[in-house]
C-alpha atoms as a PDB file:
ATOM      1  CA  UNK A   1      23.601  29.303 -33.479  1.00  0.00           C
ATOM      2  CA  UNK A   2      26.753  31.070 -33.478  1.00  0.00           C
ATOM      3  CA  UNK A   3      29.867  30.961 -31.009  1.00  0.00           C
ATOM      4  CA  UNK A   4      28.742  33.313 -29.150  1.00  0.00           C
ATOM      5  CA  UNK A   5      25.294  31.490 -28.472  1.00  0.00           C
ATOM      6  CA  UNK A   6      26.904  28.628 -27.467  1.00  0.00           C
ATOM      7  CA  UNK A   7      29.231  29.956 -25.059  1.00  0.00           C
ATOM      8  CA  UNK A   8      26.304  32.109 -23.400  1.00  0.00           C
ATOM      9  CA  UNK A   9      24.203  28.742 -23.433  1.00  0.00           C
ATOM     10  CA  UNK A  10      27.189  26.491 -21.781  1.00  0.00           C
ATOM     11  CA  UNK A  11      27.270  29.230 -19.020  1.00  0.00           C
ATOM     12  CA  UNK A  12      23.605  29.186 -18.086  1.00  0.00           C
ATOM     13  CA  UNK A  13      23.402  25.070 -18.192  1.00  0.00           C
ATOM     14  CA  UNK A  14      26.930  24.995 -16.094  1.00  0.00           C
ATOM     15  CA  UNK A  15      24.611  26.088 -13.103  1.00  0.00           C
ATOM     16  CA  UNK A  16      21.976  23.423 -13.384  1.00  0.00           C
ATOM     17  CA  UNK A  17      22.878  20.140 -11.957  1.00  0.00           C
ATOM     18  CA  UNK A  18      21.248  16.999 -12.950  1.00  0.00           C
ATOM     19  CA  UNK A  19      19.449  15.016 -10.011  1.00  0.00           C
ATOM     20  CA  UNK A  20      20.588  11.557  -9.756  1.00  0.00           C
ATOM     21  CA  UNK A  21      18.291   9.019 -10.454  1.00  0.00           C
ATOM     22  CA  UNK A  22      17.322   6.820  -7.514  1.00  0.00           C
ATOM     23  CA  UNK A  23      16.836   3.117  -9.350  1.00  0.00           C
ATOM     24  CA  UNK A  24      15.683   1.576  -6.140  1.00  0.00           C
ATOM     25  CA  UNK A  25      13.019   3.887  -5.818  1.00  0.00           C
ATOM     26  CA  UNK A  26      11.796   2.949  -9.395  1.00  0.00           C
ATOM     27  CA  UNK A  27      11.884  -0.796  -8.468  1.00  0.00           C
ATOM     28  CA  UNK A  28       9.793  -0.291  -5.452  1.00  0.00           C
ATOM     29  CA  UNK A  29       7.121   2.057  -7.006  1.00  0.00           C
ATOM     30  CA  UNK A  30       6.854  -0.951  -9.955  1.00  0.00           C
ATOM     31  CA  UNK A  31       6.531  -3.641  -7.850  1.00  0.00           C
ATOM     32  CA  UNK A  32       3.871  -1.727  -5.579  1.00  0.00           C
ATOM     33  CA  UNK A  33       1.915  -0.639  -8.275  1.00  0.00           C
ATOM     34  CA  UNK A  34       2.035  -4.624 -10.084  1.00  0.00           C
ATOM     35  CA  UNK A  35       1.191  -5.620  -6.300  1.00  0.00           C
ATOM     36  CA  UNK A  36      -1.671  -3.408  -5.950  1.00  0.00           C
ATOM     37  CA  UNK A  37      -2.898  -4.320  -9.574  1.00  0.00           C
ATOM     38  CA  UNK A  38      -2.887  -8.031  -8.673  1.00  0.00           C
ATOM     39  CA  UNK A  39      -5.059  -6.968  -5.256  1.00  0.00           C
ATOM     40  CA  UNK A  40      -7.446  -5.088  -7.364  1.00  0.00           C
ATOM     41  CA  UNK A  41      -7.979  -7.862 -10.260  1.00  0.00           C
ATOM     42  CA  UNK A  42      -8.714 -10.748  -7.479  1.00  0.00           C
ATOM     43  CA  UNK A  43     -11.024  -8.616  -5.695  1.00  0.00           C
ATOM     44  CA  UNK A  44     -12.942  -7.901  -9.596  1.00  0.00           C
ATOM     45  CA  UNK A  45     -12.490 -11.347 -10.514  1.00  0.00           C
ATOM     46  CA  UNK A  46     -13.657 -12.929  -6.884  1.00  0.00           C
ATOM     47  CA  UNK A  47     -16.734 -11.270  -6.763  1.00  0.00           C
ATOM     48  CA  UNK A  48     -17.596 -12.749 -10.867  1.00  0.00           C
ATOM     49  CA  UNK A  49     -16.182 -16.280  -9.996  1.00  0.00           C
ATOM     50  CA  UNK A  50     -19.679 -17.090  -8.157  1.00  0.00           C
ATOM     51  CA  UNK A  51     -21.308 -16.537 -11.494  1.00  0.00           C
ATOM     52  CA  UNK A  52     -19.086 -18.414 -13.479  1.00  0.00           C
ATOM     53  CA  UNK A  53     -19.320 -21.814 -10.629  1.00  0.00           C
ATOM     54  CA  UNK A  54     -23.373 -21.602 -10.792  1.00  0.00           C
ATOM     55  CA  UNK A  55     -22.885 -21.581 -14.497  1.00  0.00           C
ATOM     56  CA  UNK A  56     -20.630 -24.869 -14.921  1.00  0.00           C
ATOM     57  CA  UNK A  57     -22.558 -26.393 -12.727  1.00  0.00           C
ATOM     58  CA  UNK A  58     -25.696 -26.211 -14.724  1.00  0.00           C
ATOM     59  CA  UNK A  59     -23.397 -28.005 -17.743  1.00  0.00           C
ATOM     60  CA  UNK A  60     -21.772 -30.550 -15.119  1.00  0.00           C
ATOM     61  CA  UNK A  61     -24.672 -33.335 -15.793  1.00  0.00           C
ATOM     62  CA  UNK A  62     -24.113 -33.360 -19.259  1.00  0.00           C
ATOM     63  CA  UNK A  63     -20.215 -33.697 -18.879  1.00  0.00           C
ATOM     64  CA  UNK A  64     -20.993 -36.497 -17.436  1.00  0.00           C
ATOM     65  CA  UNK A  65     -23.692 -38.337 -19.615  1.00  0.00           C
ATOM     66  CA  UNK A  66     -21.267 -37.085 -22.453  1.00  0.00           C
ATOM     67  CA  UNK A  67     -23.292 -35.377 -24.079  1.00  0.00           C
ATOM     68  CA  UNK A  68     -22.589 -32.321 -26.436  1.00  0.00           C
ATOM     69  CA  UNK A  69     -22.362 -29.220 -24.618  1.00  0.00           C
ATOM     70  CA  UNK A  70     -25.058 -26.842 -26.207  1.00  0.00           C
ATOM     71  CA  UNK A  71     -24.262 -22.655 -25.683  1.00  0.00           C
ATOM     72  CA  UNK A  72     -26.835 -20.640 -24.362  1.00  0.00           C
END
């Protein structure tokens, strides 16, 4: 790139005009997204938690006998 080029290139970026960046906007859209993430995983992990109780339940007597758990 010559002199030349790089005068003819400062003259067509002079016109365009960065848009200012809105941080608060950013901050909002973040939190509303992490918000709505958090929504969305309680909903998923509500409807699996009813599994998960009917299946410590069916170890609960022998937690209490102390005897060794046993996978299934």
């Amino acid at each position: 790139m010559d002199q030349r080029d790089q005068e003819l290139l400062d003259r067509q970026l002079r016109r365009i005009t960065p848009v200012p960046r809105n941080d608060g906007i950013l901050a909002v859209t973040g939190l509303v997204v992490f918000l709505a993430g958090v929504a969305l995983g309680g909903v998923l992990v509500k409807q699996d938690a009813e599994t998960s109780r009917i299946a410590l339940n069916a170890q609960a007597p022998a937690l209490l006998e102390g005897t060794p758990l046993i996978p299934r």
